[in-house]
N, C-alpha and C. Protein backbone atom coordinates (compact mmCIF):
# COMPACT_ATOMS: atom_id res chain seq x y z
N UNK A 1 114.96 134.81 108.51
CA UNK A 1 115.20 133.90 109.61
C UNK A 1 114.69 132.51 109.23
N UNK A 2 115.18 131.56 109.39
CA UNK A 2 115.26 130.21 109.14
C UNK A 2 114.19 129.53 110.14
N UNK A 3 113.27 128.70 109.70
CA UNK A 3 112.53 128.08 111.11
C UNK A 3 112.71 126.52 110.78
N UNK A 4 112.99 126.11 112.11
CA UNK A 4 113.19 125.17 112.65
C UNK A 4 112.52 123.33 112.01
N UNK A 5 113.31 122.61 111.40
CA UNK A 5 112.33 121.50 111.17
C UNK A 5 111.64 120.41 112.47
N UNK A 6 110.57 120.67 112.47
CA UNK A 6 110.05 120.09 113.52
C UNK A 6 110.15 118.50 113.67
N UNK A 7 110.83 117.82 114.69
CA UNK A 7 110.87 116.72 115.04
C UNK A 7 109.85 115.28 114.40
N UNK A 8 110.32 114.24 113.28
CA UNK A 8 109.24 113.49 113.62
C UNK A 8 109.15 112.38 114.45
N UNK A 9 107.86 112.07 114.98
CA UNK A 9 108.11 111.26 115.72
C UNK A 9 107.66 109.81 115.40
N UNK A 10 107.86 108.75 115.57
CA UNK A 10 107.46 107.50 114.98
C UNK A 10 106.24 107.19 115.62
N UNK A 11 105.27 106.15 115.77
CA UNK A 11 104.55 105.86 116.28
C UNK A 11 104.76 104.52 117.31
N UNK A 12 104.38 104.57 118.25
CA UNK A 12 105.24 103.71 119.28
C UNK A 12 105.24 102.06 118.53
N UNK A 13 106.34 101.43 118.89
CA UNK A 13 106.26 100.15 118.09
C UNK A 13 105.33 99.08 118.61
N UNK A 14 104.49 98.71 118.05
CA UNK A 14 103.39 97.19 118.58
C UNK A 14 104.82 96.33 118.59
N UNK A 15 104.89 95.46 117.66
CA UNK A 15 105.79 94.28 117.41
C UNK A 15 107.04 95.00 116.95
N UNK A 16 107.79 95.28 117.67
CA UNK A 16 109.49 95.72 117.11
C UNK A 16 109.94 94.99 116.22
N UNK A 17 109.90 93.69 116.71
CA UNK A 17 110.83 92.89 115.85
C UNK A 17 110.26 92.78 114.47
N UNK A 18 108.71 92.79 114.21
CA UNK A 18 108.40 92.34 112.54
C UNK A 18 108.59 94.00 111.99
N UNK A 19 108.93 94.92 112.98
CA UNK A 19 109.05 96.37 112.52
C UNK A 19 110.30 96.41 111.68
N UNK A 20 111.14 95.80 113.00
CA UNK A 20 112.15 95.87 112.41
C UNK A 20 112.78 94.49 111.12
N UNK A 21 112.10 93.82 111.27
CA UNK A 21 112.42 92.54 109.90
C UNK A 21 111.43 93.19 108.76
N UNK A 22 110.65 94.44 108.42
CA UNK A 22 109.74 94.91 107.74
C UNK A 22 111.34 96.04 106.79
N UNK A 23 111.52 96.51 107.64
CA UNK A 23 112.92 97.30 107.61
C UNK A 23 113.92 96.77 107.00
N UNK A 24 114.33 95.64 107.82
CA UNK A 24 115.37 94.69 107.19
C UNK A 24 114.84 94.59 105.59
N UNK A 25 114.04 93.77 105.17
CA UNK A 25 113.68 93.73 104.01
C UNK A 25 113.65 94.59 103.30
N UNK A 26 113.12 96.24 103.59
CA UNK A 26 113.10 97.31 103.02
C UNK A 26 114.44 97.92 101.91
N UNK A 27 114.89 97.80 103.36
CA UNK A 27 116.45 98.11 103.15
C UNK A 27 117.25 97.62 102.12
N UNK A 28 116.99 96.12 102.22
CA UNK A 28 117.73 94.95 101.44
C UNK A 28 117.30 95.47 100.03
N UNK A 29 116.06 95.40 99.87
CA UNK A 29 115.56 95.91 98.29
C UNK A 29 116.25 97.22 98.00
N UNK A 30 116.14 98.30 98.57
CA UNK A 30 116.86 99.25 98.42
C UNK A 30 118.38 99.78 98.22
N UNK A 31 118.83 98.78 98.77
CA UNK A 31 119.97 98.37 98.66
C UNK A 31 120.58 97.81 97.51
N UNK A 32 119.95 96.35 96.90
CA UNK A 32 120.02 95.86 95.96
C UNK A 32 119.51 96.49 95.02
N UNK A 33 118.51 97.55 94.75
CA UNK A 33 117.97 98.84 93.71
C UNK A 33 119.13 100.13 93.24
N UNK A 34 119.56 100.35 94.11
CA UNK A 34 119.98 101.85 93.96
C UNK A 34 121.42 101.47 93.12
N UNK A 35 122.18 100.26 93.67
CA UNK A 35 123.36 100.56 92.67
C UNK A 35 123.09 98.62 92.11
N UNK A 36 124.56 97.45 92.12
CA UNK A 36 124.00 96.92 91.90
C UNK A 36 124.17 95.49 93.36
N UNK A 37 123.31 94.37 93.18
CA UNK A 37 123.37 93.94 94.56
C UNK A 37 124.85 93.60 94.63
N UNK A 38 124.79 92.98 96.02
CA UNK A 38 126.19 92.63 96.73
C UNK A 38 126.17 91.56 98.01
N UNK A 39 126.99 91.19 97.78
CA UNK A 39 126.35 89.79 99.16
C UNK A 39 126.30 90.83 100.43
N UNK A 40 127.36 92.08 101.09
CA UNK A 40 127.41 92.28 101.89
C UNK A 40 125.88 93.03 102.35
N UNK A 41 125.34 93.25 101.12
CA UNK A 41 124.29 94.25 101.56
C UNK A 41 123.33 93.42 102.49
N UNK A 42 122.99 92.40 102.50
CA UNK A 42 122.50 91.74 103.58
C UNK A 42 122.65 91.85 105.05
N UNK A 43 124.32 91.57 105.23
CA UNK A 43 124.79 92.23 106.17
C UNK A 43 124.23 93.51 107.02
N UNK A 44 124.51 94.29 105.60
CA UNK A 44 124.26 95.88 106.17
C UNK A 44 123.05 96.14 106.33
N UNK A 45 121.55 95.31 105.83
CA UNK A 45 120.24 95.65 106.20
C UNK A 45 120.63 94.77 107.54
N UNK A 46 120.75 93.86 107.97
CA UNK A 46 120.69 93.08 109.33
C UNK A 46 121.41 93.96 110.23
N UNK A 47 122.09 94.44 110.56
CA UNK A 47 123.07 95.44 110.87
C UNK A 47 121.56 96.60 111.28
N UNK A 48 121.81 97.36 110.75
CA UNK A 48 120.76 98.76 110.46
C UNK A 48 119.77 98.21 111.34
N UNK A 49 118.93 96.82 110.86
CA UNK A 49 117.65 96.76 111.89
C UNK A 49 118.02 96.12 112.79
N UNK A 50 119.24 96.02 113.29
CA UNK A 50 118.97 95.68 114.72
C UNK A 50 119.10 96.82 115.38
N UNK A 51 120.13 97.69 114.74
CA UNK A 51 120.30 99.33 115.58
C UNK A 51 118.89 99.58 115.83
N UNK A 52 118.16 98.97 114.78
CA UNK A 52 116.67 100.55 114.62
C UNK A 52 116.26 99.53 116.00
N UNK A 53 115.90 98.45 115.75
CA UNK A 53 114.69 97.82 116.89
C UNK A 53 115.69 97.86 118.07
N UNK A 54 116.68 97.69 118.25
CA UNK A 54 116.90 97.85 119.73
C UNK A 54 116.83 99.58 120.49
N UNK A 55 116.76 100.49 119.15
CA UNK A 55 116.41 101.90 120.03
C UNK A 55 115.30 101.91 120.28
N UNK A 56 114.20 101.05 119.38
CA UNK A 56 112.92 101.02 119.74
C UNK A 56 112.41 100.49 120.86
N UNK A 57 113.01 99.42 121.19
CA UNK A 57 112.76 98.55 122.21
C UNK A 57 113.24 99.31 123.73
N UNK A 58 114.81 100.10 123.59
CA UNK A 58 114.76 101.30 124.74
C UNK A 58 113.73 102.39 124.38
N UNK A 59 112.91 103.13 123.68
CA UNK A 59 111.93 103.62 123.56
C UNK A 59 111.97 105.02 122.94
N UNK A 60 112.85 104.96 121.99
CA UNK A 60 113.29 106.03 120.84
C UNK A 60 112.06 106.25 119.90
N UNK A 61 111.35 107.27 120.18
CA UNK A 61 110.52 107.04 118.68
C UNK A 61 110.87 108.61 118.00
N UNK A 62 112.06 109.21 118.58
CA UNK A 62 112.51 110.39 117.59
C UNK A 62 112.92 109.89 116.36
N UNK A 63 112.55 109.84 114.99
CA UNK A 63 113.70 109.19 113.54
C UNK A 63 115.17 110.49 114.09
N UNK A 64 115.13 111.35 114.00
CA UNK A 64 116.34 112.03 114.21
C UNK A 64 117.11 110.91 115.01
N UNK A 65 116.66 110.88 115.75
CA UNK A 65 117.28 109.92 117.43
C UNK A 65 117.76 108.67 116.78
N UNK A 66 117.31 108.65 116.31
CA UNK A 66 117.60 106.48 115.37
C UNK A 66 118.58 106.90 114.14
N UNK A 67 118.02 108.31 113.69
CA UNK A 67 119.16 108.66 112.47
C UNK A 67 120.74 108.33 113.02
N UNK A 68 120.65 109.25 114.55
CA UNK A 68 121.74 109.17 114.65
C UNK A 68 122.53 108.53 115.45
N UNK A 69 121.17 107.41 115.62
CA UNK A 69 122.04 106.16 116.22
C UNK A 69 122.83 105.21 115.24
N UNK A 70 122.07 105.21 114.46
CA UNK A 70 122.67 104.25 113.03
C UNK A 70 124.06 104.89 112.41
N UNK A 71 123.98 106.10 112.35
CA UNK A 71 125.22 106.69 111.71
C UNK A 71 126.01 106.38 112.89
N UNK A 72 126.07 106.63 113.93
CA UNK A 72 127.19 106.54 115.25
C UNK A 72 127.07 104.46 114.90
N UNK A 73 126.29 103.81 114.91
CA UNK A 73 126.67 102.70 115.82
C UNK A 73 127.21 101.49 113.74
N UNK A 74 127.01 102.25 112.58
CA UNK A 74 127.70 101.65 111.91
C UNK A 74 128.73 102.35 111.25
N UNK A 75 128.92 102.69 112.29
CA UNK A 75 130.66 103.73 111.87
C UNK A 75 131.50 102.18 112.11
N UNK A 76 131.28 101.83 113.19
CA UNK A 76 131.85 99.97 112.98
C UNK A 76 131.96 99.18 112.06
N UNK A 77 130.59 99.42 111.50
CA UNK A 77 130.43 98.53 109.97
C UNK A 77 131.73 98.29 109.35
N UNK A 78 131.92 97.62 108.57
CA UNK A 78 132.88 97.38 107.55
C UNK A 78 132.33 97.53 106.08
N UNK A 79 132.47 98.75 105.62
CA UNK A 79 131.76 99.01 104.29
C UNK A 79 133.01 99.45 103.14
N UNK A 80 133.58 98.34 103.44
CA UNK A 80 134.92 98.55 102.22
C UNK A 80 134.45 97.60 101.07
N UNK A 81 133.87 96.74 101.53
CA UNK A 81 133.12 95.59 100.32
C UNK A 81 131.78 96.54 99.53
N UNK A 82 131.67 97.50 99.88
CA UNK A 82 130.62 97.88 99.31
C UNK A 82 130.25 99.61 98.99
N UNK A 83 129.59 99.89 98.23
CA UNK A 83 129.27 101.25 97.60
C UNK A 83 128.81 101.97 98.70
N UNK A 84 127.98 101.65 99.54
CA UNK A 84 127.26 102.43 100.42
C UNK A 84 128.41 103.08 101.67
N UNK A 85 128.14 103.78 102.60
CA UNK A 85 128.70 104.50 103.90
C UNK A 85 127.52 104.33 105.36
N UNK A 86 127.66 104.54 106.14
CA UNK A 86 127.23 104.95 107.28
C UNK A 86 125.71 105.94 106.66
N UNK A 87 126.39 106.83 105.90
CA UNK A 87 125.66 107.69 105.99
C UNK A 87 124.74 107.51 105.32
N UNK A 88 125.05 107.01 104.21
CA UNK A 88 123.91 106.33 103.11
C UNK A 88 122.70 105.58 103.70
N UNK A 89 123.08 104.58 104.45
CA UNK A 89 122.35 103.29 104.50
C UNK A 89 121.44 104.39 106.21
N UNK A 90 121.86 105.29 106.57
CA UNK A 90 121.06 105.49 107.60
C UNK A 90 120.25 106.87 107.14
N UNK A 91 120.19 107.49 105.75
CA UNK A 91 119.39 108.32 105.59
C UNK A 91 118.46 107.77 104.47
N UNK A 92 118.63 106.11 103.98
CA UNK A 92 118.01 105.41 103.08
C UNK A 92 117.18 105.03 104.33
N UNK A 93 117.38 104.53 105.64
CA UNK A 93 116.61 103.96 106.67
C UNK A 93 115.86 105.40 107.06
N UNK A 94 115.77 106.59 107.27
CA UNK A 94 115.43 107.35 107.52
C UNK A 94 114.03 107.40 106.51
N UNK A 95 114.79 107.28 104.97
CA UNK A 95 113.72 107.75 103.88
C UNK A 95 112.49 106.93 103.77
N UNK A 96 112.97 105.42 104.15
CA UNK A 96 111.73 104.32 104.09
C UNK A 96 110.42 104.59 105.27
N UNK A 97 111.46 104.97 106.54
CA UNK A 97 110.61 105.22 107.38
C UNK A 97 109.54 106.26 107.16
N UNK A 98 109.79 107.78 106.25
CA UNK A 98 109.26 108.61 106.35
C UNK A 98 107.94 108.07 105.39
N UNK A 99 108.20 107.22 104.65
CA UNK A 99 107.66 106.51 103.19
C UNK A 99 106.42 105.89 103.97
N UNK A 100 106.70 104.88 104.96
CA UNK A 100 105.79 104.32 105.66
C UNK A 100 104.82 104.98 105.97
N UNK A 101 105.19 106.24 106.89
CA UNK A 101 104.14 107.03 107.43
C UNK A 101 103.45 107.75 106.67
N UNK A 102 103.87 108.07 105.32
CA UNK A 102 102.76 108.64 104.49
C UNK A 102 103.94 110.41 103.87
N UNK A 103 104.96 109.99 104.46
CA UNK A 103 105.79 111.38 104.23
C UNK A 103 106.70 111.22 103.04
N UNK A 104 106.67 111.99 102.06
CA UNK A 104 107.57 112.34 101.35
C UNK A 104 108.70 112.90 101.79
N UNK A 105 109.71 111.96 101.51
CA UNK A 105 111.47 112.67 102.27
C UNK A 105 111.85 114.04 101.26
N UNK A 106 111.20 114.13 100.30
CA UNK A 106 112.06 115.47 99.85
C UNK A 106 111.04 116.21 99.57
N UNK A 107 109.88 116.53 100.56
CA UNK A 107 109.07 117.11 100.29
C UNK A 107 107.95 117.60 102.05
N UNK A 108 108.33 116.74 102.75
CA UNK A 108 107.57 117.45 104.02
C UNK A 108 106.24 116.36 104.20
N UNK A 109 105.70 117.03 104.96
CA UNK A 109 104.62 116.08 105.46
C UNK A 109 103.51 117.41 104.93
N UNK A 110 103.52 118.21 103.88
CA UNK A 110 103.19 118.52 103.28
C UNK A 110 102.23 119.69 103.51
């Protein structure tokens, strides 16, 4: 029988916005790392942190909950200029976050 991955939860946001411009930046590097840069990727970190800080700011601190706000709300995106998907750029936002808190994404909170 399979058990359940337990929910994480973020820690409530002090300052959203430098949370989320902490993010933005994150992203951007990560972005420009993984394949090679691209003007749009800018875009797509500005994009991403506004999804993240405005769920924060309604008072989301599930990452699941933000995972899958980002995948739902840049299905809009326009990612024909670029390597990445929806899905990419919101389980790369997922991975930084877990990074922050001290969690290894392919490994658990240990």
């Amino acid at each position: 029988m399979s058990v359940p991955i337990s929910p994480i939860q973020l820690p409530p946001c002090g300052d959203c916005a430098a949370d989320a411009e902490w993010l933005e930046q994150a992203l951007l590097s990560w972005l420009n790392t993984e394949y090679v840069p691209e003007a749009v990727n800018t875009a797509i970190a500005q994009r991403a942190a506004q999804v993240y800080r405005r769920q924060r700011l309604e008072g989301e601190h599930d990452l699941g909950g933000i995972l899958l706000a980002l995948v739902t709300e840049l299905q809009q995106f326009d990612f024909s200029q670029s390597f990445y998907s929806e899905f990419a750029v919101a389980n790369a936002v997922s991975d930084l976050l877990l990074r922050r808190l001290g969690i290894e994404p392919c490994c658990g909170a240990g």
